[in-house]
N, C-alpha and C. Protein backbone atom coordinates (compact mmCIF):
# COMPACT_ATOMS: atom_id res chain seq x y z
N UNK A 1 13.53 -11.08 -3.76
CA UNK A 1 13.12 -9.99 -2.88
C UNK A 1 12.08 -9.14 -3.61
N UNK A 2 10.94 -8.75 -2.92
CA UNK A 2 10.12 -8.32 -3.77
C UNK A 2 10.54 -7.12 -3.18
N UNK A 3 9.18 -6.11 -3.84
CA UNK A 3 9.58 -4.25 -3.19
C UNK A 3 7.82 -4.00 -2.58
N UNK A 4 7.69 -3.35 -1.77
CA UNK A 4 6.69 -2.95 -1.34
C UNK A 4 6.37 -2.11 -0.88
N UNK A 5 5.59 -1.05 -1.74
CA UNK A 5 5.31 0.52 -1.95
C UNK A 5 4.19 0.85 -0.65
N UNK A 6 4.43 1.64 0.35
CA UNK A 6 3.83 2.32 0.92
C UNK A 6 2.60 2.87 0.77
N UNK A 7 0.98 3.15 1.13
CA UNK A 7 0.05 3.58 0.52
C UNK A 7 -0.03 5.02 1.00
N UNK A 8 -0.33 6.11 0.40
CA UNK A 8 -0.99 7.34 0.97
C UNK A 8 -2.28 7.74 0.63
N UNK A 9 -3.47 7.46 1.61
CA UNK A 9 -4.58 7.81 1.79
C UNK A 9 -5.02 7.77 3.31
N UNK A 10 -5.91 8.75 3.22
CA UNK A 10 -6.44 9.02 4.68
C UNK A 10 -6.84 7.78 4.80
N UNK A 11 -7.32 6.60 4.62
CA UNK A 11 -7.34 5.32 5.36
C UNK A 11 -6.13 4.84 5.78
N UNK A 12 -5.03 4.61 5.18
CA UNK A 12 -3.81 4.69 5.55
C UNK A 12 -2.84 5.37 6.43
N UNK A 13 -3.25 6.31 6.61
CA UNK A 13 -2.90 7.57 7.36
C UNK A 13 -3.88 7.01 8.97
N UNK A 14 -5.16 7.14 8.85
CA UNK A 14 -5.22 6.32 10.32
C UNK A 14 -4.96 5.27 10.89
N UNK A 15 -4.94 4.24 10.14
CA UNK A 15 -4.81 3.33 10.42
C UNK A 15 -3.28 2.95 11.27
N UNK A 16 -1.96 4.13 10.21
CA UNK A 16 -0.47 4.32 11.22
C UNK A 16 -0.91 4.56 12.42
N UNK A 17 -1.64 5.34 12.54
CA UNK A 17 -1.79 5.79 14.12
C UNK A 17 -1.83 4.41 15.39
N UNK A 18 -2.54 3.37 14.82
CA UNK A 18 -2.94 1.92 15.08
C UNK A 18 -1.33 1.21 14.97
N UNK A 19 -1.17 1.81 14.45
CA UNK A 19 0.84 0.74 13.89
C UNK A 19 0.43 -0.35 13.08
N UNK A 20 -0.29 -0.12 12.28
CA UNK A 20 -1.16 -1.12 11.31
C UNK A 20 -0.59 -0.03 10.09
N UNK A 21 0.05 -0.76 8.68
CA UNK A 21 0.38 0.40 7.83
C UNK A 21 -0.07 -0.19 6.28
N UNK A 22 -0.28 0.13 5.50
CA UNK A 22 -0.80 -0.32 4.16
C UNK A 22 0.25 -0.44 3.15
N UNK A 23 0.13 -1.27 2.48
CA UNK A 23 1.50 -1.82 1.20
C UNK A 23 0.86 -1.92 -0.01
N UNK A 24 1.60 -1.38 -0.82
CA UNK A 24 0.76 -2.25 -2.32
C UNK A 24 1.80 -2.77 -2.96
N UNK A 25 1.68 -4.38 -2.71
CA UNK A 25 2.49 -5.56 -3.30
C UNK A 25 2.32 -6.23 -4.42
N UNK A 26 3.02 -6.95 -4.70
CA UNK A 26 3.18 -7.54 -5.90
C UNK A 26 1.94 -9.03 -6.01
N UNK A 27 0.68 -9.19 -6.96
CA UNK A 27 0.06 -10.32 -6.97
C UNK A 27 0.59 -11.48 -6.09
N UNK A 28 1.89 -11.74 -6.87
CA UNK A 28 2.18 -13.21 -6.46
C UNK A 28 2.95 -13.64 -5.18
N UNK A 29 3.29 -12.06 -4.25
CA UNK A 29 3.57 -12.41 -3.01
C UNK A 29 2.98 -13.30 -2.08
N UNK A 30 3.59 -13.60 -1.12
CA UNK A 30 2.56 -13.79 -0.49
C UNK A 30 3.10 -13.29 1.16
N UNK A 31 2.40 -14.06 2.23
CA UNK A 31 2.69 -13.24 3.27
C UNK A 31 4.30 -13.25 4.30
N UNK A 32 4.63 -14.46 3.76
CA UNK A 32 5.98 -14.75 4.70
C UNK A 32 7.06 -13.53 3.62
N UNK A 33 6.76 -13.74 2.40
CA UNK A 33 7.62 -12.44 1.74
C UNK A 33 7.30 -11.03 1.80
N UNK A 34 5.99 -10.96 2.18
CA UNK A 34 5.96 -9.25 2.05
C UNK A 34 6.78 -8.96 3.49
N UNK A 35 6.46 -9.99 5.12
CA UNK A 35 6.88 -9.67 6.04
C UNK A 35 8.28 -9.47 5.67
N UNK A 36 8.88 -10.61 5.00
CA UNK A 36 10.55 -10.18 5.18
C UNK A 36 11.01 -9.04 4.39
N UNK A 37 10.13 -8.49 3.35
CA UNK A 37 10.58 -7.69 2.49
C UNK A 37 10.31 -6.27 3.57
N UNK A 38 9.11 -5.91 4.74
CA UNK A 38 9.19 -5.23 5.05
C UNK A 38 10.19 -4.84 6.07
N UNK A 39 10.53 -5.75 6.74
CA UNK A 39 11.47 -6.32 7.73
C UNK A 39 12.49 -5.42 7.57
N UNK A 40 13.43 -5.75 5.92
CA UNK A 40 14.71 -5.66 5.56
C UNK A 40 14.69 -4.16 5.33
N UNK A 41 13.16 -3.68 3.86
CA UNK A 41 13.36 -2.38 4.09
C UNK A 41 13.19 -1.28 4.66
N UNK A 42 12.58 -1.03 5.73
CA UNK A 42 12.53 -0.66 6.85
C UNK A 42 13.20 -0.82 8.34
N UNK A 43 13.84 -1.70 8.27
CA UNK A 43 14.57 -2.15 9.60
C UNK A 43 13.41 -2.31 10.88
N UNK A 44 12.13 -3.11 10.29
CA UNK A 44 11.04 -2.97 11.80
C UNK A 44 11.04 -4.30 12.10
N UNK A 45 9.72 -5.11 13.21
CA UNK A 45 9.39 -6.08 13.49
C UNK A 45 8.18 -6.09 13.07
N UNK A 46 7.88 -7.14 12.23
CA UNK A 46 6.08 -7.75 11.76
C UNK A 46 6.06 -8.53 12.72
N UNK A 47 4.64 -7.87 13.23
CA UNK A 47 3.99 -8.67 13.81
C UNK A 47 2.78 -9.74 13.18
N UNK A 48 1.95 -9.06 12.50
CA UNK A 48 0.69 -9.81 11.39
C UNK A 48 1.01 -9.46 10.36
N UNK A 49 0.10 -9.63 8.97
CA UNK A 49 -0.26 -9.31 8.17
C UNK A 49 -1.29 -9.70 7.63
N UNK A 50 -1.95 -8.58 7.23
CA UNK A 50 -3.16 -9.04 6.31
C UNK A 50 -3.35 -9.08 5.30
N UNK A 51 -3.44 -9.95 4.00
CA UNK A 51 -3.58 -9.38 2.75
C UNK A 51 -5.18 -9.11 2.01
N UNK A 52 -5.14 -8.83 0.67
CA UNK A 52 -6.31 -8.68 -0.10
C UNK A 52 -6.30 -8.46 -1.35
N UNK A 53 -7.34 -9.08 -2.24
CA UNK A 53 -6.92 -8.84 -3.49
C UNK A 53 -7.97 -7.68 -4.55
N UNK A 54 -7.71 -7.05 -4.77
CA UNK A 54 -8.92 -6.23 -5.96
C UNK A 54 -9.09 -6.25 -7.04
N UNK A 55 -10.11 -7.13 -7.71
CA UNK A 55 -9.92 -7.48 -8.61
C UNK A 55 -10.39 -6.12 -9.56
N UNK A 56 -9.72 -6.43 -10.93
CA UNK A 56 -9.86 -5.27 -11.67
C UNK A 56 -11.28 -5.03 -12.30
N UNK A 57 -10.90 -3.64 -12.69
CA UNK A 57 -12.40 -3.59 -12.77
C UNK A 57 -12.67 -3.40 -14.39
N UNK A 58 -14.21 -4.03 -14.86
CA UNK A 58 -14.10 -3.84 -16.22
C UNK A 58 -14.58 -2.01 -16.48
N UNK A 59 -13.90 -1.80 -18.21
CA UNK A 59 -14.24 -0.57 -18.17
C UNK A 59 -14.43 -0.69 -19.55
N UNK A 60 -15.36 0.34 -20.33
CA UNK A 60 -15.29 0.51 -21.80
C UNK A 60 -14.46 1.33 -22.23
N UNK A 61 -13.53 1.28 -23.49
CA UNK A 61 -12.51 1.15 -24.35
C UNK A 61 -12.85 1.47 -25.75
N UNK A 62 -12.73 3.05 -26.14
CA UNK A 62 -13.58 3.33 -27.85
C UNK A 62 -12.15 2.93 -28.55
N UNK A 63 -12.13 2.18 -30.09
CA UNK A 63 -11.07 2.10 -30.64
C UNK A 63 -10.99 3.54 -31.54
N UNK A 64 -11.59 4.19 -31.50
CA UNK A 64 -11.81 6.12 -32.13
C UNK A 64 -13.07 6.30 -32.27
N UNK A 65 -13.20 7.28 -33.00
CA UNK A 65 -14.50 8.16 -33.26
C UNK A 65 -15.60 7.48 -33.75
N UNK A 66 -15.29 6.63 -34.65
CA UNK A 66 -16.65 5.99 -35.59
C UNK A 66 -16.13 4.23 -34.72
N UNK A 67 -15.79 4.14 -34.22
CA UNK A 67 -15.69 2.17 -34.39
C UNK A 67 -16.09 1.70 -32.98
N UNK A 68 -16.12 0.90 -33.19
CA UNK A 68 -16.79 0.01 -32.34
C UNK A 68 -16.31 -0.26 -30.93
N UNK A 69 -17.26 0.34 -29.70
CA UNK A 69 -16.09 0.17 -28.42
C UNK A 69 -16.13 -1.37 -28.06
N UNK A 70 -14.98 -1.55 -27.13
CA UNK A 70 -14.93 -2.87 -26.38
C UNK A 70 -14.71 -2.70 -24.82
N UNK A 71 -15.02 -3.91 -24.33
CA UNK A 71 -14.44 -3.79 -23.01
C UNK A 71 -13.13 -4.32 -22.47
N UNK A 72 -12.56 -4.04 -21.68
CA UNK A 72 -11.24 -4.28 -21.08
C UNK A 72 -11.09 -4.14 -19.75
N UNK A 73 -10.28 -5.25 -18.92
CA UNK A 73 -10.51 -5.36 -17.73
C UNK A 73 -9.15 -5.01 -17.49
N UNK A 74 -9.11 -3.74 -16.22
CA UNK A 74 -7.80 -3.69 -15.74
C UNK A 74 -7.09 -4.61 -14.61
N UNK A 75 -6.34 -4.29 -14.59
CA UNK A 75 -5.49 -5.70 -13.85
C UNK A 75 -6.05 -5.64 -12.35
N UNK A 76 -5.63 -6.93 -11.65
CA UNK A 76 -5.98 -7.40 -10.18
C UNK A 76 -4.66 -6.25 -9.61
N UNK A 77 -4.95 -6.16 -8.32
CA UNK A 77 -4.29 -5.42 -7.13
C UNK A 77 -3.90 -6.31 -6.07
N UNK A 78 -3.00 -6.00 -5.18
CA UNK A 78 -2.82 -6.40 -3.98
C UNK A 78 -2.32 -5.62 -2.89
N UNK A 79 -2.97 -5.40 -1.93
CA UNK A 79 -2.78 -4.88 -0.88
C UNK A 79 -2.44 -5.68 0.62
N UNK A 80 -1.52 -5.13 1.31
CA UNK A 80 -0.90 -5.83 2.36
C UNK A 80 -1.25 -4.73 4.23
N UNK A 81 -1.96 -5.40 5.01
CA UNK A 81 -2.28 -4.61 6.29
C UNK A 81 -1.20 -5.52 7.02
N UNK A 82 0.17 -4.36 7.46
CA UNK A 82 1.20 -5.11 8.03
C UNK A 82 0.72 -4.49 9.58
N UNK A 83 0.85 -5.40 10.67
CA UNK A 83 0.88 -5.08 11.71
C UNK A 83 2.00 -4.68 12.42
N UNK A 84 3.06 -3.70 12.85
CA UNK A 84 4.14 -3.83 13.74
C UNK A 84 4.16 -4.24 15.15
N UNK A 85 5.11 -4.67 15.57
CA UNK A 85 5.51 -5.16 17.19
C UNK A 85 5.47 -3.59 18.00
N UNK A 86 4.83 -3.75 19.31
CA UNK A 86 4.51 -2.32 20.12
C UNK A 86 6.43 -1.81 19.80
N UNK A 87 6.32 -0.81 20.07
CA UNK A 87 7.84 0.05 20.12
C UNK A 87 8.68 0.11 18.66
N UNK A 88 8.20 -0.28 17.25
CA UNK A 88 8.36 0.26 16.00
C UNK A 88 7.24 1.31 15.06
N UNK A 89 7.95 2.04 14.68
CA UNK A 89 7.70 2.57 13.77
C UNK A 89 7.73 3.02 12.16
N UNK A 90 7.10 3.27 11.32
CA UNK A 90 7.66 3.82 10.03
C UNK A 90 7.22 5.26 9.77
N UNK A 91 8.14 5.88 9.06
CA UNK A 91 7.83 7.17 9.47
C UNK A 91 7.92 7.53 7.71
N UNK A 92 6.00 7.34 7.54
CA UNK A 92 6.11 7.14 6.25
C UNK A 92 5.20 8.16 6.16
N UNK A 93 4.28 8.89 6.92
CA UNK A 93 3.64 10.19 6.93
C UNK A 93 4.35 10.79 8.40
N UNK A 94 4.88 11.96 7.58
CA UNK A 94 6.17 12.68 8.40
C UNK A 94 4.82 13.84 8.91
N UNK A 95 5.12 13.95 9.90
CA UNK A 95 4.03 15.77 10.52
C UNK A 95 5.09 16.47 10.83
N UNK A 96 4.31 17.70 10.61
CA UNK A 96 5.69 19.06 10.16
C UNK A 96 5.52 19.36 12.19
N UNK A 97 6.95 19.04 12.76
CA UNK A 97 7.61 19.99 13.62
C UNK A 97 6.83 21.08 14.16
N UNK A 98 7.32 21.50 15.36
CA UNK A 98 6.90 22.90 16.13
C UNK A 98 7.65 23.63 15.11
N UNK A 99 8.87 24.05 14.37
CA UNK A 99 9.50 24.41 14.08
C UNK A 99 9.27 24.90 12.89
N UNK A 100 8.64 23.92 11.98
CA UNK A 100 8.33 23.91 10.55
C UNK A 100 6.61 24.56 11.07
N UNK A 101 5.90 24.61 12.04
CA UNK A 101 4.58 25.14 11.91
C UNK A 101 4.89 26.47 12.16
N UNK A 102 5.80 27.17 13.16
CA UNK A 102 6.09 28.46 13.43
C UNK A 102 6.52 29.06 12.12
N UNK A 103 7.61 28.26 10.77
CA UNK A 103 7.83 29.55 9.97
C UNK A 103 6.81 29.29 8.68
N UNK A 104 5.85 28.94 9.17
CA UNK A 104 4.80 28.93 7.96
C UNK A 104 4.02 30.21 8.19
């Protein structure tokens, strides 16, 4: 069973609106596991999924003050665009209530 972390960014954030929601999974998933993994922890219905990979990016790396820098590449990414079935939800960006806007 893998685990699959929720994204928060305003691309993410519209895209819920769509019932399309963003994951950041594990490399070596792939798509029949991220669906069941979302399935189970969430209690929803997948409908699609999309995946993608980002590869890392190189960056320079000083070993201190006087020596010699190097480069180093940070690791690959994976991201998952799960689609839900019409009539689920995840309620993974919560909006504050009539209730909670009145005692602000």
């Amino acid at each position: 069973m893998i685990s699959v972390i929720p994204s928060m960014s305003e691309k993410a954030y519209s895209q819920s609106k769509k019932n399309t929601y963003l994951f950041n999974v594990p490399c070596d998933a792939n798509k029949s596991q991220i669906t069941d993994a979302v399935e189970k922890q969430f209690s929803v219905k997948v409908k699609d999924v999309k995946t993608l990979v980002r590869k890392g990016k190189t960056v320079r790396v000083s070993r201190g003050k006087n020596r010699y820098p190097v480069t180093a590449v940070r690791k690959d990414t994976k991201k998952a665009y799960v689609l839900l079935e019409d009539g689920n939800s995840i309620k993974v960006f919560d909006e504050p209530t009539e209730k909670e806007k009145e005692n602000k």
